[in-house]
N, C-alpha and C. Protein backbone atom coordinates (compact mmCIF):
# COMPACT_ATOMS: atom_id res chain seq x y z
N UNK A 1 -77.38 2.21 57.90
CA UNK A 1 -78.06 2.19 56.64
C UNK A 1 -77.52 1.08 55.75
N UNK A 2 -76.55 0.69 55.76
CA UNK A 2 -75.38 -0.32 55.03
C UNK A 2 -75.45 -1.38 55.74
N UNK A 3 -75.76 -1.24 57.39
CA UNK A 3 -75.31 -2.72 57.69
C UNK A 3 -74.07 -3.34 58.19
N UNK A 4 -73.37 -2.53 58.13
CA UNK A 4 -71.66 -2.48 57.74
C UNK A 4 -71.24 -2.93 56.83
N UNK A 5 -71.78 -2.80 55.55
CA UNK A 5 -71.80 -2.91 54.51
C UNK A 5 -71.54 -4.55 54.12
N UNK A 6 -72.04 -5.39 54.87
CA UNK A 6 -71.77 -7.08 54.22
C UNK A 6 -73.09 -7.40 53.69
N UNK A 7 -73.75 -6.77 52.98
CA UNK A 7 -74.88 -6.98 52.19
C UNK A 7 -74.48 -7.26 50.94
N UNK A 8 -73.58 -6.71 50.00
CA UNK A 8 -73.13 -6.55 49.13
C UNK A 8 -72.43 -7.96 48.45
N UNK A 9 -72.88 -8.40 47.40
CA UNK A 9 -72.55 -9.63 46.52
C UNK A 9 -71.25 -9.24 45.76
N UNK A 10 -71.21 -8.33 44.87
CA UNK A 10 -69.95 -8.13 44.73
C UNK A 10 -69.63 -6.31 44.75
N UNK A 11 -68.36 -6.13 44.50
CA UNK A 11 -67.88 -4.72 44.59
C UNK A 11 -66.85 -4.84 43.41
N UNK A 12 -67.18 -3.61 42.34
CA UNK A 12 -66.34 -3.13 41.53
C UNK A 12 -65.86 -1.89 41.80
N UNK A 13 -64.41 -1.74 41.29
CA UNK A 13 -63.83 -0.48 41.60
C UNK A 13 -63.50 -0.32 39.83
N UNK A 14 -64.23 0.85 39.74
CA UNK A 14 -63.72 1.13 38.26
C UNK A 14 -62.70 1.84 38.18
N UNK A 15 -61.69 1.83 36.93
CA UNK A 15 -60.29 2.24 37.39
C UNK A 15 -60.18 3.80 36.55
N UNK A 16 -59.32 4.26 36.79
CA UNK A 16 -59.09 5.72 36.09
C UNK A 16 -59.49 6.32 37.49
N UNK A 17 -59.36 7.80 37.23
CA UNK A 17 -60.10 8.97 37.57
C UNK A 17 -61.48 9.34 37.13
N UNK A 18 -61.95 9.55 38.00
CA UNK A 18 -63.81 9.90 37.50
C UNK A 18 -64.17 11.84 37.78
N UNK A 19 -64.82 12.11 37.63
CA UNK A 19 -64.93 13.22 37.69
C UNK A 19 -66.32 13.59 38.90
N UNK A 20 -66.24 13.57 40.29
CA UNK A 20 -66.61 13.31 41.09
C UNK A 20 -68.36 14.25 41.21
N UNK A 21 -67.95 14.95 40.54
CA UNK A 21 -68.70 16.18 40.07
C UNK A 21 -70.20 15.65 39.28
N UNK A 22 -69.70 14.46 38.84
CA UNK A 22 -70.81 13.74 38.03
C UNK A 22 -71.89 13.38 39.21
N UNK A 23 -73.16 13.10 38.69
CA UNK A 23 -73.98 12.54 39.52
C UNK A 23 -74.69 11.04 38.92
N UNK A 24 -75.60 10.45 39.41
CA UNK A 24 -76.11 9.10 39.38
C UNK A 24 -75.97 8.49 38.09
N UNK A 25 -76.57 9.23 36.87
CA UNK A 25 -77.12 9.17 35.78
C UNK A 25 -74.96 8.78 34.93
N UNK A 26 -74.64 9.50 35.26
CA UNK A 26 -73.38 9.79 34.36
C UNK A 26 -72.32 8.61 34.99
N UNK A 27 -72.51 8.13 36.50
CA UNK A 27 -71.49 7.18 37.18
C UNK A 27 -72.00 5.47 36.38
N UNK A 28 -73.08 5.71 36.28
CA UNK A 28 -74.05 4.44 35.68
C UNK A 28 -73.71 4.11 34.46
N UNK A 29 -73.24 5.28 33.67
CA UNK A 29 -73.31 4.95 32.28
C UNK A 29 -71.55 5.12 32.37
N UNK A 30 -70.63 5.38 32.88
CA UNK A 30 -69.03 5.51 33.09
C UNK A 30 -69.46 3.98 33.40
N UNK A 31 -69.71 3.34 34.11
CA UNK A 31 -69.38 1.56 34.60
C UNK A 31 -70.03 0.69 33.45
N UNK A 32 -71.20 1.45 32.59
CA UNK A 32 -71.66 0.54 31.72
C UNK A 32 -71.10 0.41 30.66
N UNK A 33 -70.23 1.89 30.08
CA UNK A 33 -69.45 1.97 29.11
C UNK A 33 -68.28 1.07 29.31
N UNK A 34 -67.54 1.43 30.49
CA UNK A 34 -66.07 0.72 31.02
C UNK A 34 -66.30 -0.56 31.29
N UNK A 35 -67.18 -1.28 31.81
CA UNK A 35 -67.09 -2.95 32.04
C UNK A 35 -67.80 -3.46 31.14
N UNK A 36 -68.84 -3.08 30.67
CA UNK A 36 -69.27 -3.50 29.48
C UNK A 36 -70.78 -4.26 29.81
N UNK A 37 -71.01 -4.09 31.24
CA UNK A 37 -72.26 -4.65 32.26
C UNK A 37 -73.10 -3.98 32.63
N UNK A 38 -74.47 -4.73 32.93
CA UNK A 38 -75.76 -4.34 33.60
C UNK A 38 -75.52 -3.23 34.86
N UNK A 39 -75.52 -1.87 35.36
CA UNK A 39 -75.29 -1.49 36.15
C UNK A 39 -76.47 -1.67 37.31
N UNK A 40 -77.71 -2.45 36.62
CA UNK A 40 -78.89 -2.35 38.10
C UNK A 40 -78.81 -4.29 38.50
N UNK A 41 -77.89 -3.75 38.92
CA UNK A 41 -77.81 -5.11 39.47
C UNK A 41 -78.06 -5.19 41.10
N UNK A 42 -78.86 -5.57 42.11
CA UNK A 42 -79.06 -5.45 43.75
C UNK A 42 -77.77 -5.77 44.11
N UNK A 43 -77.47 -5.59 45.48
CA UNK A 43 -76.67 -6.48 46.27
C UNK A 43 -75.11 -5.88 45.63
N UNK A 44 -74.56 -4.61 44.45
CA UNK A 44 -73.44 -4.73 44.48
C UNK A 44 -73.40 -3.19 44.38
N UNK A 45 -72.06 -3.34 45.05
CA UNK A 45 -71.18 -1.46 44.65
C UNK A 45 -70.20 -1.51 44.13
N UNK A 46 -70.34 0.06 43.45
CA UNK A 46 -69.30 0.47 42.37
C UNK A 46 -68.54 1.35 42.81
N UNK A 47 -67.45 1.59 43.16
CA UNK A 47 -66.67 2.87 43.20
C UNK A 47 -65.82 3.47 42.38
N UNK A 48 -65.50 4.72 42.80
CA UNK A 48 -64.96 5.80 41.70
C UNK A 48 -64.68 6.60 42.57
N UNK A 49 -63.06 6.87 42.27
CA UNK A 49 -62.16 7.67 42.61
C UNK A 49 -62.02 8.84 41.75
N UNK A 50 -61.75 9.86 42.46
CA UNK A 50 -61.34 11.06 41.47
C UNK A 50 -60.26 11.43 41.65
N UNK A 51 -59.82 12.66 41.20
CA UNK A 51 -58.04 13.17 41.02
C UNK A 51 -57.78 13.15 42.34
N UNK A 52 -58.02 13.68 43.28
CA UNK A 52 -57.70 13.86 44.97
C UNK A 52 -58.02 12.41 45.17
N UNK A 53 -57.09 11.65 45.81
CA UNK A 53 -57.36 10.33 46.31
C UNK A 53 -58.17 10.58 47.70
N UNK A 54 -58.77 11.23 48.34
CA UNK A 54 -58.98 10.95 49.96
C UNK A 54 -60.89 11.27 49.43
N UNK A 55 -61.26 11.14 48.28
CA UNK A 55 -62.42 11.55 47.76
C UNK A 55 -63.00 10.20 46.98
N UNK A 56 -63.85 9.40 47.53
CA UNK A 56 -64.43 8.38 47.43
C UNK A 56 -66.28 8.67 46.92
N UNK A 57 -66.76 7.56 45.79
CA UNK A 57 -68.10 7.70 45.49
C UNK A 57 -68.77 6.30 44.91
N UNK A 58 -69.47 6.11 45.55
CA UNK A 58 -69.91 5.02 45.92
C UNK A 58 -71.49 4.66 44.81
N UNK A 59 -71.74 4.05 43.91
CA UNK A 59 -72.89 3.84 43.68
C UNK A 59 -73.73 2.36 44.24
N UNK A 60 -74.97 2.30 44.45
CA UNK A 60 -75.36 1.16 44.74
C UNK A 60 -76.84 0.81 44.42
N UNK A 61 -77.56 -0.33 43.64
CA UNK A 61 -78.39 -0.56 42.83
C UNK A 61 -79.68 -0.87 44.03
N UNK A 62 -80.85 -0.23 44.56
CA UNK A 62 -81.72 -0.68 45.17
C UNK A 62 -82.94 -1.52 44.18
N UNK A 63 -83.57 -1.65 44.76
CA UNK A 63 -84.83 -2.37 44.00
C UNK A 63 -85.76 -0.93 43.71
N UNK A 64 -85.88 0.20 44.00
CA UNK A 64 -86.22 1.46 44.04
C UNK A 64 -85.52 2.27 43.10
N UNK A 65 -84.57 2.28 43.81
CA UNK A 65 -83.50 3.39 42.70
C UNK A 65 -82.07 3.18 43.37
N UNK A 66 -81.15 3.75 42.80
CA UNK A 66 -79.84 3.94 43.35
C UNK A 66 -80.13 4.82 44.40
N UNK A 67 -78.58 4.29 45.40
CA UNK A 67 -78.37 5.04 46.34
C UNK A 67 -76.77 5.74 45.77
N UNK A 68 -76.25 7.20 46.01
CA UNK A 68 -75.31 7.11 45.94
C UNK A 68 -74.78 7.92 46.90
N UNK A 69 -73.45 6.98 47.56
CA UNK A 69 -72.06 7.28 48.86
C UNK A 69 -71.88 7.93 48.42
N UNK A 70 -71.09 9.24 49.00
CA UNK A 70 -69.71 10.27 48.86
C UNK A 70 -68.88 9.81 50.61
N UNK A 71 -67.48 9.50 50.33
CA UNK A 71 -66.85 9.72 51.53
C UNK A 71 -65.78 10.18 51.26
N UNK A 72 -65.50 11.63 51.99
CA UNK A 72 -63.83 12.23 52.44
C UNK A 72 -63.02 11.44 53.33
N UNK A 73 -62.31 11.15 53.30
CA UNK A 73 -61.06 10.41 54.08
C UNK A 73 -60.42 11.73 54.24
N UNK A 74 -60.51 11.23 56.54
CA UNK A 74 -59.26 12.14 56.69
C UNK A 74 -58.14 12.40 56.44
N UNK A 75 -57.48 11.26 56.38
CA UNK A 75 -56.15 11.13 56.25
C UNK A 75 -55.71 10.37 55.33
């Protein structure tokens, strides 16, 4: 679905803890508040970490709508 993910122009990792619990609407406006930028931008992802580090969330801008990742890390 990704491609192996080399589609992507750039990648931000927003910093803090996020509250993973949030969904599309609330991760969009956490990156627009915190960087101070356009969040529908094509071609880039955002991530957000929450308190448990092995808990990853991924947003990404389609020409449609966002898509948004969740990945658990095993280890």
């Amino acid at each position: 679905m990704l491609n192996g993910a080399t589609c992507f122009q750039n990648v931000y990792i927003v910093c803090g803890y996020t509250d993973l619990r949030s969904g599309i609407d609330k991760l969009a406006s956490i990156f627009d508040r915190q960087a101070g930028k356009n969040p529908f931008v094509p071609d880039t992802l955002y991530l957000f970490c929450g308190r448990k580090t092995d808990r990853i969330k991924g947003l990404v801008w389609k020409k449609d709508g966002f898509l948004l990742l969740y990945k658990r890390l095993e280890q």
